[in-house]
PDB file of N, CA and C in Angstrom:
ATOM      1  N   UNK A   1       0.837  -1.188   0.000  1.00  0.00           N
ATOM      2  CA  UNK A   1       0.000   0.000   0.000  1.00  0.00           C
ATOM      3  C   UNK A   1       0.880   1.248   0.000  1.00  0.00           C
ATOM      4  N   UNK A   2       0.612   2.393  -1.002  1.00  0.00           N
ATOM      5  CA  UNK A   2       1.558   3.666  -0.687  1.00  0.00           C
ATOM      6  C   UNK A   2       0.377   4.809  -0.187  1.00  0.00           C
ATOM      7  N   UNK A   3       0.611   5.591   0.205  1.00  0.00           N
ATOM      8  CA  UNK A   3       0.088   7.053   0.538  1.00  0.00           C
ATOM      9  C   UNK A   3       0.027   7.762  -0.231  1.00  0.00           C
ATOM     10  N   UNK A   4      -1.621   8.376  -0.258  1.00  0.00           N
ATOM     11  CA  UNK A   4      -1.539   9.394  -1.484  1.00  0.00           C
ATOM     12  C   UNK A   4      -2.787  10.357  -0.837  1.00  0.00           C
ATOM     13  N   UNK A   5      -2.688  11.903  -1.458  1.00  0.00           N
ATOM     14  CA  UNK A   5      -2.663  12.998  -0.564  1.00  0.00           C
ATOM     15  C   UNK A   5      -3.671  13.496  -1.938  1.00  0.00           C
ATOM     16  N   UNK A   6      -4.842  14.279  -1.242  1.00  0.00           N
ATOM     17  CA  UNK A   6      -5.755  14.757  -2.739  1.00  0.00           C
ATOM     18  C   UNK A   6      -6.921  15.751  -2.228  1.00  0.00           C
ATOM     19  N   UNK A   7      -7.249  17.033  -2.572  1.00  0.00           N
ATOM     20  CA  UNK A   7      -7.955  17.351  -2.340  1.00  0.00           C
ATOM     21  C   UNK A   7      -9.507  17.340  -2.409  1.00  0.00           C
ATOM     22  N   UNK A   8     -10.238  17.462  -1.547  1.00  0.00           N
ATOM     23  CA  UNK A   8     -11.679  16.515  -1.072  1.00  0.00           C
ATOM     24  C   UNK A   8     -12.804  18.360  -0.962  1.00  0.00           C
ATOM     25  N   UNK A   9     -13.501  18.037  -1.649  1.00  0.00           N
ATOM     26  CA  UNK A   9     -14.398  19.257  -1.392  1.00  0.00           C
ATOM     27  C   UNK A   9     -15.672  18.894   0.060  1.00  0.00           C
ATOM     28  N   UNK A  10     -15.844  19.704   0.639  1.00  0.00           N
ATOM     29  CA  UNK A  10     -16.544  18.901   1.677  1.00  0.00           C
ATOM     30  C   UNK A  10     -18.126  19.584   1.425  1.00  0.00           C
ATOM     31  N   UNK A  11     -18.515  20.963   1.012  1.00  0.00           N
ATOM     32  CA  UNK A  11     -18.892  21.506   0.456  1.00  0.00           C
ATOM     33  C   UNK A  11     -19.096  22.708  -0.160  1.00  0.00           C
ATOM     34  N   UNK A  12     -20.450  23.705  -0.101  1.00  0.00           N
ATOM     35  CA  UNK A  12     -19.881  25.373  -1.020  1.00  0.00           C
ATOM     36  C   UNK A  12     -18.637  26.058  -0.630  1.00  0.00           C
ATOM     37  N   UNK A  13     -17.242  26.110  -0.982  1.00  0.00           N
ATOM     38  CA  UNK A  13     -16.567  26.911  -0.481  1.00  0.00           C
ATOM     39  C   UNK A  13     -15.941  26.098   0.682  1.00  0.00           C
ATOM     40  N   UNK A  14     -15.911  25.150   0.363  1.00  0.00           N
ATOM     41  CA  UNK A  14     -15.234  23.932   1.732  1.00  0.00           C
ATOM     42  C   UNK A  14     -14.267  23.264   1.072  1.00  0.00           C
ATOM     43  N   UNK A  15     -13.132  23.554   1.590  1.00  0.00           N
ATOM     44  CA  UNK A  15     -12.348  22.021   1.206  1.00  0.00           C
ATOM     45  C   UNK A  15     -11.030  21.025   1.863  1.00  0.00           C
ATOM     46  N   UNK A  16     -10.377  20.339   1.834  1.00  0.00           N
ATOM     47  CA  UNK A  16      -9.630  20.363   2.815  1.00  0.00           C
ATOM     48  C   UNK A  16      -8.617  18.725   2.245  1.00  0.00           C
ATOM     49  N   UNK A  17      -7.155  18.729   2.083  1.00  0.00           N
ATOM     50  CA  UNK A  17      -6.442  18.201   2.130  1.00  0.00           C
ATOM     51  C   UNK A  17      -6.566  16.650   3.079  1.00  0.00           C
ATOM     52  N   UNK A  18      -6.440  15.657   2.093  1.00  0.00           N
ATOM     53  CA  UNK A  18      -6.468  14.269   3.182  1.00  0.00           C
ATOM     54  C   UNK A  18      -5.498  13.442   2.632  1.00  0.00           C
ATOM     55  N   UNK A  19      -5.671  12.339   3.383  1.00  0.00           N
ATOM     56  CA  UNK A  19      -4.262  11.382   2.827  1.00  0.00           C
ATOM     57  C   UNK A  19      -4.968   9.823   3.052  1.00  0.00           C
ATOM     58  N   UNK A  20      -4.800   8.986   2.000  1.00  0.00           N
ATOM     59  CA  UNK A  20      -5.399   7.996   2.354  1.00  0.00           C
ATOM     60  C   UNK A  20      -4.732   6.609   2.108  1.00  0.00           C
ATOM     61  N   UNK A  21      -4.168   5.785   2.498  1.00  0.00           N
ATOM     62  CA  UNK A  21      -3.629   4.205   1.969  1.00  0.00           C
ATOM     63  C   UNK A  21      -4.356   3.696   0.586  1.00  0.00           C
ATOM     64  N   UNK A  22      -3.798   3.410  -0.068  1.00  0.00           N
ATOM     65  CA  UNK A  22      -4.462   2.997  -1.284  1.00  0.00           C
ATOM     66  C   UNK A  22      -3.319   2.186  -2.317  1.00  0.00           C
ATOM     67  N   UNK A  23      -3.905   0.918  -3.041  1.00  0.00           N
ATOM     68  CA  UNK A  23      -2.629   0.309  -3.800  1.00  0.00           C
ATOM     69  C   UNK A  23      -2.372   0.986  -5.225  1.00  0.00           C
ATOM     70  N   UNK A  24      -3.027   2.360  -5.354  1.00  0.00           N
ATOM     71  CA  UNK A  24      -2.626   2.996  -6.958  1.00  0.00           C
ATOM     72  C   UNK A  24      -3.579   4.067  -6.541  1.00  0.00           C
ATOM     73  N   UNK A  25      -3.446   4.960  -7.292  1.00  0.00           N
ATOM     74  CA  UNK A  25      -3.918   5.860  -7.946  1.00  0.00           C
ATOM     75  C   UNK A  25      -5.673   6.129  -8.069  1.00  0.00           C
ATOM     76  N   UNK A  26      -5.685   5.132  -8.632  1.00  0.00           N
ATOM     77  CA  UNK A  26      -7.678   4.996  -9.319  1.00  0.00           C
ATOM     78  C   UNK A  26      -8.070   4.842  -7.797  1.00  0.00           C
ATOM     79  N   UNK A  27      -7.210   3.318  -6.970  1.00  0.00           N
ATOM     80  CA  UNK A  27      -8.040   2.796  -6.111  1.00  0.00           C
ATOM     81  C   UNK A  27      -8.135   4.018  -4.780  1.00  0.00           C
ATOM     82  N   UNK A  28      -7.283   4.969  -4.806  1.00  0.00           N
ATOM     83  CA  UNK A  28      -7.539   6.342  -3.822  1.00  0.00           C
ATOM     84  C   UNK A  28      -8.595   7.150  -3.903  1.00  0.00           C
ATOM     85  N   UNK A  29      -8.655   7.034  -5.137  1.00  0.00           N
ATOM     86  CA  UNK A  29      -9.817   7.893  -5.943  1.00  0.00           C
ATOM     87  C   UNK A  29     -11.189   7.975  -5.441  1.00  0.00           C
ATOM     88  N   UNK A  30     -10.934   6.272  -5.748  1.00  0.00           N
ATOM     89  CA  UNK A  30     -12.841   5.507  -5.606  1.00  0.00           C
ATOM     90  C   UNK A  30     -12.685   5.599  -4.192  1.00  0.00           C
ATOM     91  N   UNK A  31     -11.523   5.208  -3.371  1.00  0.00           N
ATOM     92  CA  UNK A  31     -12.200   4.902  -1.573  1.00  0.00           C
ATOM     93  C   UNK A  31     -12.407   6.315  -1.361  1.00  0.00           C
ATOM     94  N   UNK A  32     -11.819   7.567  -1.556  1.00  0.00           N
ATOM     95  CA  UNK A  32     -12.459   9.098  -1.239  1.00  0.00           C
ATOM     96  C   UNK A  32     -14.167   9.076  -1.689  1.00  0.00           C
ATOM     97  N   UNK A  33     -14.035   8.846  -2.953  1.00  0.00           N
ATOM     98  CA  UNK A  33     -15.170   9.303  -3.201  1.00  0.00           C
ATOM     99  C   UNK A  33     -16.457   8.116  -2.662  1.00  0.00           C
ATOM    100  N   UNK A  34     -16.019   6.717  -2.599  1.00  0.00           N
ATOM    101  CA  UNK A  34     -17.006   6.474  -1.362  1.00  0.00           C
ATOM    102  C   UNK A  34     -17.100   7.107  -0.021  1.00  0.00           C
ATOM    103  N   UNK A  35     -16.314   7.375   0.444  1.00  0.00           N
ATOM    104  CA  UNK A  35     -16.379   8.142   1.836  1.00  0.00           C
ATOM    105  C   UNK A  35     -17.115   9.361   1.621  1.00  0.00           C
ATOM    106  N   UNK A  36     -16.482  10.688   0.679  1.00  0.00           N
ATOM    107  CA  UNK A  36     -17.308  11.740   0.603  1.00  0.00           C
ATOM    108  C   UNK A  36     -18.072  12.114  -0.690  1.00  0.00           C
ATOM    109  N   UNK A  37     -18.251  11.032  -1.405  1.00  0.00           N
ATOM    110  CA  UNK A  37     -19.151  11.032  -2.331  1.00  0.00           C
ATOM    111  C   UNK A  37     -18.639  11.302  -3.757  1.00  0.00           C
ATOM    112  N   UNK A  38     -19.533  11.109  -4.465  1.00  0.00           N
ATOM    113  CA  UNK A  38     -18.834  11.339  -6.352  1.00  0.00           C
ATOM    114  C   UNK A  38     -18.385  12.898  -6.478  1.00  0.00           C
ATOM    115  N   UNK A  39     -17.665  12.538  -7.341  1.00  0.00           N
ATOM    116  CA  UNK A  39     -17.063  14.226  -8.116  1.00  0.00           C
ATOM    117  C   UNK A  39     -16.532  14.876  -6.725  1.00  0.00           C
ATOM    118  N   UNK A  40     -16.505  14.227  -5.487  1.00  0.00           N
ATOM    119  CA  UNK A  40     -16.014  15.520  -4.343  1.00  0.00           C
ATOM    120  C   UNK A  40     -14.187  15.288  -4.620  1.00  0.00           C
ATOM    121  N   UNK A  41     -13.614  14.576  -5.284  1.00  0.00           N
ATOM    122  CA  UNK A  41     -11.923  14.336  -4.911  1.00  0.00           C
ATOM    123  C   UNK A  41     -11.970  15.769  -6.570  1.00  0.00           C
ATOM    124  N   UNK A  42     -11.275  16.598  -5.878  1.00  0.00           N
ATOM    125  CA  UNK A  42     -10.660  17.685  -6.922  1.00  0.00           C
ATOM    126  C   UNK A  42      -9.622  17.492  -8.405  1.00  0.00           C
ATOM    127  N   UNK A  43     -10.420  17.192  -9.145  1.00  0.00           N
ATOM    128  CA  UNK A  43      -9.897  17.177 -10.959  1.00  0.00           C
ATOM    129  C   UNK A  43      -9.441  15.574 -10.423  1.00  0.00           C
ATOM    130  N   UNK A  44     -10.082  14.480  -9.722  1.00  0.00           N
ATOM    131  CA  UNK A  44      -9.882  13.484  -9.546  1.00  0.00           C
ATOM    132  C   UNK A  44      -8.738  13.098  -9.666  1.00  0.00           C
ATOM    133  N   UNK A  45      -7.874  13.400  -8.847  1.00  0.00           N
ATOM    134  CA  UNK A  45      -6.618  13.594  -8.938  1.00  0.00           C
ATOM    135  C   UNK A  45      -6.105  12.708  -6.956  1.00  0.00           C
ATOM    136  N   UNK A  46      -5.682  12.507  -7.073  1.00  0.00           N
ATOM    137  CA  UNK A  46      -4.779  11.307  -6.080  1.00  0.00           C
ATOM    138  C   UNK A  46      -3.049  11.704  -5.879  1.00  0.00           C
ATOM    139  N   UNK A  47      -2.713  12.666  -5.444  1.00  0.00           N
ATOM    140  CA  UNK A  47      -1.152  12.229  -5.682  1.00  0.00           C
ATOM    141  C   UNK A  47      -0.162  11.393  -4.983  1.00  0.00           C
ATOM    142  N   UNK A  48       0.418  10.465  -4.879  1.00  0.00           N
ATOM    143  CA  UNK A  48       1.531   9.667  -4.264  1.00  0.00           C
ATOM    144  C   UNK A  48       2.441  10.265  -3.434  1.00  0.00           C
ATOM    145  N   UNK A  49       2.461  10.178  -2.266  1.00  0.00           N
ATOM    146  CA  UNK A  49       3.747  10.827  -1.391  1.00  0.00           C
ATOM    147  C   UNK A  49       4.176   9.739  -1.362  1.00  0.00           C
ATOM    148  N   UNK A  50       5.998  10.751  -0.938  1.00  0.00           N
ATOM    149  CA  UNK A  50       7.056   9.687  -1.233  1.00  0.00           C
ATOM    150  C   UNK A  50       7.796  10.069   0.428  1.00  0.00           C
TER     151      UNK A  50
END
């Protein structure tokens, strides 16, 4: 599993930096956006910290 860091809209004018375990990219994606819902991870974007 690596760490990857992505911004999450929470709502109007809300947003806020998270970090989540995930084995790639896509699969960070989808567990955000189950947690806070579709379209909330910003330009669906996931990035990898190193």
């Amino acid at each position: 599993m690596k760490t990857y860091e992505a911004t999450v809209r929470l709502g109007p004018g809300n947003s806020t930096k998270v970090q989540i375990q995930a084995t790639n990219q896509t699969d960070a994606v989808r567990k955000l956006e189950a947690q806070y819902g579709k379209d909330s991870v910003h330009n669906n974007y996931a990035m990898e910290l190193r």
